[in-house]
C-alpha atoms as a PDB file:
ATOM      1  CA  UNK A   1     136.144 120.717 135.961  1.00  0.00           C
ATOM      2  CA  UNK A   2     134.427 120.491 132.699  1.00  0.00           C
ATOM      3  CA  UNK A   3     134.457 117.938 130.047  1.00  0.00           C
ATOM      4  CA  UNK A   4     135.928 119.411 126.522  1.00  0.00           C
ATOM      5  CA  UNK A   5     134.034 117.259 123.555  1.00  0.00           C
ATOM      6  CA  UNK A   6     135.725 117.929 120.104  1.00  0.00           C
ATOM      7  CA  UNK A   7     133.278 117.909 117.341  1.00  0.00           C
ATOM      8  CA  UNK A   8     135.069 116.724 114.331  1.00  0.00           C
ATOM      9  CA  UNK A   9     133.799 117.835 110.396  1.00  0.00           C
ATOM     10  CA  UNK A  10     132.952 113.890 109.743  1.00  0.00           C
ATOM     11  CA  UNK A  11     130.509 114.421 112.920  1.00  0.00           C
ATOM     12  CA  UNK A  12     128.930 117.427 111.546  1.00  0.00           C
ATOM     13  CA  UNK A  13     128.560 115.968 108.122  1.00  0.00           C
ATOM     14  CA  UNK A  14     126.923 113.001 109.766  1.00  0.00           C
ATOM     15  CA  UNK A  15     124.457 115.016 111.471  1.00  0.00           C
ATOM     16  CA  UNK A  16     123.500 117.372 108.818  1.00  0.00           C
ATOM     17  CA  UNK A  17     122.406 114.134 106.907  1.00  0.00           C
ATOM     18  CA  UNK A  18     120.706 112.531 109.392  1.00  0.00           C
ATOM     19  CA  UNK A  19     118.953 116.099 109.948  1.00  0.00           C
ATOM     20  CA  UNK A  20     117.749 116.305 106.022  1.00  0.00           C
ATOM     21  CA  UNK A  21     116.676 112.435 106.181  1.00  0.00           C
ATOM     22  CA  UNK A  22     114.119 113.548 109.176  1.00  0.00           C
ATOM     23  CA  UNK A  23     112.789 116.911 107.592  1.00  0.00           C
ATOM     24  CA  UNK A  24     112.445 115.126 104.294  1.00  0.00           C
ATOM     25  CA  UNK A  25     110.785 112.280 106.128  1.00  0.00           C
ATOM     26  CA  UNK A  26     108.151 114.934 107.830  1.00  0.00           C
ATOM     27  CA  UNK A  27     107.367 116.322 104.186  1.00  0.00           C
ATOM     28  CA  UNK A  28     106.741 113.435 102.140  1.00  0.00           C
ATOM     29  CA  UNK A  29     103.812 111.173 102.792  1.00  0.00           C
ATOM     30  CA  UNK A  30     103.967 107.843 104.654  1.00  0.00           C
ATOM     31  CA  UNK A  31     105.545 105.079 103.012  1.00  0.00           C
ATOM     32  CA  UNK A  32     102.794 103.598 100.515  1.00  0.00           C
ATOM     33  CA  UNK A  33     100.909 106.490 100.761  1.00  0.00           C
ATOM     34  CA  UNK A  34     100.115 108.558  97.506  1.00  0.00           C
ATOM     35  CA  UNK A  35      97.753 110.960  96.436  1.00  0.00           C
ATOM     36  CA  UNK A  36      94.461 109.815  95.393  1.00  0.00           C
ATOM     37  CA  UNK A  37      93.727 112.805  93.230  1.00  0.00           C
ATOM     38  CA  UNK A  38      96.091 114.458  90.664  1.00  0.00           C
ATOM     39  CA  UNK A  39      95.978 117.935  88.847  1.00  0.00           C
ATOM     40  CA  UNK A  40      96.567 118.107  85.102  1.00  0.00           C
ATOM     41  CA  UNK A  41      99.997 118.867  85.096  1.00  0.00           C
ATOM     42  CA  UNK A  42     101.064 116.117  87.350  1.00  0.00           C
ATOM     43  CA  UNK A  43      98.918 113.311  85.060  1.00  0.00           C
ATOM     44  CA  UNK A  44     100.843 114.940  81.902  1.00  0.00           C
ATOM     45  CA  UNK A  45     104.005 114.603  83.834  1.00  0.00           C
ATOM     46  CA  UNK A  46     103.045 110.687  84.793  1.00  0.00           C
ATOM     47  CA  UNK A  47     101.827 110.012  81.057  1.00  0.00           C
ATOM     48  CA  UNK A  48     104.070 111.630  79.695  1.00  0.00           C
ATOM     49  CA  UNK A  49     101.455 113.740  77.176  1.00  0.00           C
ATOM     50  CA  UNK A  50     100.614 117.226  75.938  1.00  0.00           C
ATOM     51  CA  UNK A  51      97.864 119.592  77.107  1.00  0.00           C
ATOM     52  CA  UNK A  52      95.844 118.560  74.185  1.00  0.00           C
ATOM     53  CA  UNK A  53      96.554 114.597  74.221  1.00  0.00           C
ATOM     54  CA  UNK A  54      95.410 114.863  77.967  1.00  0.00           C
ATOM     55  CA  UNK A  55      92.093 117.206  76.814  1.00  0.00           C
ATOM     56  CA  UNK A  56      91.710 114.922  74.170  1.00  0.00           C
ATOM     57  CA  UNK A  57      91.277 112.374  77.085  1.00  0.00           C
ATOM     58  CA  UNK A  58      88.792 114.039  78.358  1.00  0.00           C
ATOM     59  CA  UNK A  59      86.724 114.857  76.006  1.00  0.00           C
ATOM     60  CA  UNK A  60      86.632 111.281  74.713  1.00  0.00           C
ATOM     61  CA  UNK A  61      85.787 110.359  77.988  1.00  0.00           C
ATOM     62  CA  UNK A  62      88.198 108.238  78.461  1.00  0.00           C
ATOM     63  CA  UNK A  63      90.076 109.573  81.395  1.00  0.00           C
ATOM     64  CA  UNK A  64      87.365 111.172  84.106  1.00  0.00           C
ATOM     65  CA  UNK A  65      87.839 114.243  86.101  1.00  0.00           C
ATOM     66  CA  UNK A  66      86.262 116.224  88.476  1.00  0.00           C
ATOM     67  CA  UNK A  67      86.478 120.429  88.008  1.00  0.00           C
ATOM     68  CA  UNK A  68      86.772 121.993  91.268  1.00  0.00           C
ATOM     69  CA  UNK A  69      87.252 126.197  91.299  1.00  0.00           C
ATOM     70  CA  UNK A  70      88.719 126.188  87.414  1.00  0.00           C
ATOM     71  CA  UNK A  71      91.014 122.781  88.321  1.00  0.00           C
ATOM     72  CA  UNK A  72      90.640 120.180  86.996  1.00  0.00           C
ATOM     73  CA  UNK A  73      91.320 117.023  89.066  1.00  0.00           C
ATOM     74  CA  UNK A  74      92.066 113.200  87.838  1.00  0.00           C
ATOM     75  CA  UNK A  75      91.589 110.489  90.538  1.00  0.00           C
ATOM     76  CA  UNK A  76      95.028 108.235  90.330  1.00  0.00           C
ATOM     77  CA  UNK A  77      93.090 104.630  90.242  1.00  0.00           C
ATOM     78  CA  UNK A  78      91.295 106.051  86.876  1.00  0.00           C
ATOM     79  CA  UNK A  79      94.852 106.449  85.359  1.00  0.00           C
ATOM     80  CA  UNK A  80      96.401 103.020  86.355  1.00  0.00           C
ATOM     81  CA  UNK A  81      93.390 101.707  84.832  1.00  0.00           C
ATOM     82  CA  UNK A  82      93.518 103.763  81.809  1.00  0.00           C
ATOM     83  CA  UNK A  83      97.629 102.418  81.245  1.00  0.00           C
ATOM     84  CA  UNK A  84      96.206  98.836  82.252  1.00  0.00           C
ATOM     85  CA  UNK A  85      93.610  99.240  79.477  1.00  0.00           C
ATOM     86  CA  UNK A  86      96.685 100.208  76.843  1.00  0.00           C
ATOM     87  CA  UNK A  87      94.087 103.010  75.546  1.00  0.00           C
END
């Protein structure tokens, strides 16, 4: 004789967030980890500046980057110091 196990909607519902926590878990990086090196979108995003306030930056040479294949790539420590230096 066989064992009948009723799965309730509350247990589903449990499971199916438990289930995103994991795969969300597996895509992010590991806790404290961030990226060291940013594209130009993503430092406009974080600074909260236009195209030309962030080449502006650049040309000044006050915010370094590094051009790799037409991207242009800002290392993250250069921008904490940059909003440390309140330039």
């Amino acid at each position: 004789m066989t064992a009948i196990e009723l799965i309730t909607k509350e247990d589903l519902k449990t499971f199916r967030t438990e289930l995103l926590n994991d795969i969300k878990g597996l895509l992010k990086p590991g806790m404290g980890e961030q990226k060291q090196w940013l594209k130009s979108y993503e430092v406009r995003k974080l600074l909260n500046i236009s195209p030309g306030t962030l080449q502006t930056l650049r040309i000044n040479g006050i915010l370094r980057f590094s051009k790799i294949g037409g991207m242009l790539y800002y290392k993250l420590e250069d921008i904490h110091r940059l909003l440390e230096e309140g330039s």
